[in-house]
Protein backbone atom coordinates (compact mmCIF):
# COMPACT_ATOMS: atom_id res chain seq x y z
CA UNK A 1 0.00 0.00 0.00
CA UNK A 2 1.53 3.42 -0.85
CA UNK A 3 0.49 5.83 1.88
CA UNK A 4 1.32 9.78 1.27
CA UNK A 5 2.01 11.44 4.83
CA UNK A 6 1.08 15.35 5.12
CA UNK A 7 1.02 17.58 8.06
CA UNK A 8 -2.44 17.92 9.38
CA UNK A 9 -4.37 20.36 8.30
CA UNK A 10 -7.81 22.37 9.20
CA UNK A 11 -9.22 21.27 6.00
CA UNK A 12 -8.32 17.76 6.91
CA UNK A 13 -9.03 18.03 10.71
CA UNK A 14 -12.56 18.83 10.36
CA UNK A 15 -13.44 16.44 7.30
CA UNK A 16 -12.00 13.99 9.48
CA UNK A 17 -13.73 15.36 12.91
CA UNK A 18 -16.87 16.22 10.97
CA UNK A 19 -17.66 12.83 8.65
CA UNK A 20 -16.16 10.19 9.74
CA UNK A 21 -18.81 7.98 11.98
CA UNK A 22 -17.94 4.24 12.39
CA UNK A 23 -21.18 1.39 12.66
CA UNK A 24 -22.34 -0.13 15.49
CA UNK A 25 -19.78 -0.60 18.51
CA UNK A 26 -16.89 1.28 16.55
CA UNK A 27 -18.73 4.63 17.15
CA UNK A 28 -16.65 5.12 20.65
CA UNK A 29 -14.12 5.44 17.92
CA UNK A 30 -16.00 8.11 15.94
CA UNK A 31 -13.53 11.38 15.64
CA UNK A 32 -16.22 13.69 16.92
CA UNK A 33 -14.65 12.86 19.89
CA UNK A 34 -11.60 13.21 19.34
CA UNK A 35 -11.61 17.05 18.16
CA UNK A 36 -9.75 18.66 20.51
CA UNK A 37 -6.40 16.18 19.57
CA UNK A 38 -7.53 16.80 15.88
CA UNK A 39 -8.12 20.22 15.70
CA UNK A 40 -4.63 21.04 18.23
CA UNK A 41 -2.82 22.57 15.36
CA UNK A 42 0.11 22.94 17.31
CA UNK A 43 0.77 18.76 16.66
CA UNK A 44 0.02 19.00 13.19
CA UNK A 45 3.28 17.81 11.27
CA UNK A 46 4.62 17.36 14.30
CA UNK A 47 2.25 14.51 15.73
CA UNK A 48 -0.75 14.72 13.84
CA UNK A 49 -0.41 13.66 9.88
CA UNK A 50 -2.81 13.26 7.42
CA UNK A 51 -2.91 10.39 5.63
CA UNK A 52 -3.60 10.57 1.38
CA UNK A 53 -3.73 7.47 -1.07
CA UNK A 54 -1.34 8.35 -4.06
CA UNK A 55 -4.11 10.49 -6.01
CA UNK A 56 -4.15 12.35 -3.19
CA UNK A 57 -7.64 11.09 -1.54
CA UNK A 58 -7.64 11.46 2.31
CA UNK A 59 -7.95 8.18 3.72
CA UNK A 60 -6.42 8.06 7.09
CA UNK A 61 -4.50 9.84 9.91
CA UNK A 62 -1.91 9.13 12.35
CA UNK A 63 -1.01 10.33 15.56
CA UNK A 64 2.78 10.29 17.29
CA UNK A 65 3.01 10.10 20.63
CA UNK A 66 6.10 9.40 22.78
CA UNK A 67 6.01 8.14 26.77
CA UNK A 68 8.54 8.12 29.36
CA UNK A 69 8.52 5.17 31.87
CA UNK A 70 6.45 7.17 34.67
CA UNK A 71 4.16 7.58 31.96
CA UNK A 72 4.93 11.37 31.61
CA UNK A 73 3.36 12.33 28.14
CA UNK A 74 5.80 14.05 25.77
CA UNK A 75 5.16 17.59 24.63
CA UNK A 76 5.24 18.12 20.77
CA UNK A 77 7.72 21.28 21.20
CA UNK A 78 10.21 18.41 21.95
CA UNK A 79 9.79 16.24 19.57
CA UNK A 80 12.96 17.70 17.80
CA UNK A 81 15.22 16.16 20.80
CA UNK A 82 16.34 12.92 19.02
CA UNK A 83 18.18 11.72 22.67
CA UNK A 84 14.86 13.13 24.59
CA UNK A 85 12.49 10.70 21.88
CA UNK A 86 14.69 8.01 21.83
CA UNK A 87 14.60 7.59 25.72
CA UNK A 88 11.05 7.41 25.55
CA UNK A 89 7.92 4.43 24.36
CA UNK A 90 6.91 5.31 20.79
CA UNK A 91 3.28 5.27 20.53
CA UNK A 92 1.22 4.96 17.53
CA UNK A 93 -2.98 5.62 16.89
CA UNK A 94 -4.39 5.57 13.44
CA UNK A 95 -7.80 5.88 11.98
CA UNK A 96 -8.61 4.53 8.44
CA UNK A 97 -11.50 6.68 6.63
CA UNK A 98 -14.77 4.77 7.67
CA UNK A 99 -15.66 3.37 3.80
CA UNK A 100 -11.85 1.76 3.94
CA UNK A 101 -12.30 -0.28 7.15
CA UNK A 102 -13.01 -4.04 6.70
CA UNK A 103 -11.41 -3.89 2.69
CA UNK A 104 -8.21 -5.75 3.85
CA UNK A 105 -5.78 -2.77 3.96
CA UNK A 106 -5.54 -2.64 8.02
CA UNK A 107 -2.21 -4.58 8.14
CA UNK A 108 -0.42 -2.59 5.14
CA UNK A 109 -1.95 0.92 6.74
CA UNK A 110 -0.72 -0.15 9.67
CA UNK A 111 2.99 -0.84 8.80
CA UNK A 112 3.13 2.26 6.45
CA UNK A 113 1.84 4.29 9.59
CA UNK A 114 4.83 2.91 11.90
CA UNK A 115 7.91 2.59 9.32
CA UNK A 116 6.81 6.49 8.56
CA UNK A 117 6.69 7.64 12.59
CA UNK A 118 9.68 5.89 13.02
CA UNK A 119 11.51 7.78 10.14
CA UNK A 120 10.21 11.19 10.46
CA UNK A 121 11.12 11.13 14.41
CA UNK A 122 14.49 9.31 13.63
CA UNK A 123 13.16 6.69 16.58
CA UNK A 124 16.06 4.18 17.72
CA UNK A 125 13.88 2.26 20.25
CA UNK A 126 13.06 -1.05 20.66
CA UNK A 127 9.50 -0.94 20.09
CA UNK A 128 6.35 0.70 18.39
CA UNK A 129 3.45 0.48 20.56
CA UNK A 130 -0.34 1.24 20.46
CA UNK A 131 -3.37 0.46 22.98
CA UNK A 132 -6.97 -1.51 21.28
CA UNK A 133 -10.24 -2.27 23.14
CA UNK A 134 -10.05 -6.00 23.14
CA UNK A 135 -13.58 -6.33 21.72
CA UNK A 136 -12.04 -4.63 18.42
CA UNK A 137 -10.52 -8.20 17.17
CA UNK A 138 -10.76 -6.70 13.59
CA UNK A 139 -8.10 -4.14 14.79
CA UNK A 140 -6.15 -6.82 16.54
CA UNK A 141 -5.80 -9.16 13.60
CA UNK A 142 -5.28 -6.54 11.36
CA UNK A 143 -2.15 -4.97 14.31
CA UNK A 144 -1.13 -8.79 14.49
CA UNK A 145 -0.63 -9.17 11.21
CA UNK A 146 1.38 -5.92 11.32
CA UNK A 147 3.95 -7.35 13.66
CA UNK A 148 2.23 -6.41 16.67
CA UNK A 149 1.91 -8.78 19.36
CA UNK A 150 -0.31 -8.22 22.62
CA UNK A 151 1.88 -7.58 25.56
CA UNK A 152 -0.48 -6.40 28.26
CA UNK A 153 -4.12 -6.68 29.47
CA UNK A 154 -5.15 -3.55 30.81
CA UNK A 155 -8.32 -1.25 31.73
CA UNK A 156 -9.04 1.81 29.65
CA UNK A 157 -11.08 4.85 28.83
CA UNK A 158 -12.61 5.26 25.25
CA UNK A 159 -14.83 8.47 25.04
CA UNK A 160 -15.47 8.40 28.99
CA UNK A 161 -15.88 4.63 29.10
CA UNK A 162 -14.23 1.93 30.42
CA UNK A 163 -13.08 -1.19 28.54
CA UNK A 164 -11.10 -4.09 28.52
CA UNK A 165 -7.94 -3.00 26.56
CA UNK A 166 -4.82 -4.46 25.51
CA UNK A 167 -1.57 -3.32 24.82
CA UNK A 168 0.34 -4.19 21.92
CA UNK A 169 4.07 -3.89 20.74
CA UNK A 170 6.37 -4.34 17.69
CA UNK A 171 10.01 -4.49 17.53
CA UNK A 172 11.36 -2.54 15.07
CA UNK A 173 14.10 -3.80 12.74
CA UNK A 174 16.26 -1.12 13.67
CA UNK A 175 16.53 -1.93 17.51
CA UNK A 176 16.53 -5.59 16.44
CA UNK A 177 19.76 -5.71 14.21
């Protein structure tokens, strides 16, 4: 899958915030509400990129986030410090546009989304990691396939509700060799 990655922008940020609405139990997922990280233009190109098919169609997003091990979130302004990032969890969340979901492109999306936040932050960790309500097995087999593997049960909020969550994690090739 060839994946174009562009700063967020407002034009993207509110088609995104705006349209997309997921069926049935994938509407905690909706972006409605997720505006506020959407629309926080400071992270766009920085955190926050749009994601285009190669005729330049939006069809996803993805969102950076780094973690140190007290679980002290990572302010965009410091993304720039390679040592800073590269002492820290890289975390990855994507969306794929609502029509694209359940077409067989998870997996590819997925990898495209990591081997680009690993690149554009120059990331030398051992891992890629992203969080999934368990009940989204969809997600799970498509992050599986992706090189993920679960590596935690945990308890999470989606949209002010609790679920059963898991954890997942990749080692990147990088770290590896």
């Amino acid at each position: 899958m060839t994946c174009v990655f562009v700063a967020m922008n407002h034009e993207y940020a509110t088609r995104i915030v705006d349209g997309w609405k997921y069926a049935n139990e994938y509407a905690i997922y909706d972006y409605a509400n997720e505006a506020d990280h959407m629309l926080d233009s400071e992270a766009w190109g920085r955190g926050i990129f749009a994601v285009l098919n190669p005729a330049g169609d939006l069809m996803g997003e993805l969102s950076i986030e780094f973690w140190d091990q007290q679980g002290q979130y990572t302010e965009y302004a410091d993304f720039a410090d390679e040592a800073l990032i590269n002492q820290r969890d890289l975390w990855v969340g994507f969306g794929l546009r609502p029509d694209q979901v359940g077409q067989g492109y998870g997996a590819d999306f997925v990898k495209a989304c990591v081997e680009f936040a690993v690149r554009q932050c120059r990331y030398r960790g051992e891992y890629a990691r992203l969080g999934v309500a368990e009940f989204n097995q969809r997600a799970i087999r498509a992050y599986e396939k992706a090189g993920f593997e679960i590596c935690l049960h945990t308890v999470g909020q989606i949209n002010g509700q609790t679920y059963d969550c898991v954890q997942m994690r990749k080692r990147l090739a990088a770290a590896a060799g």
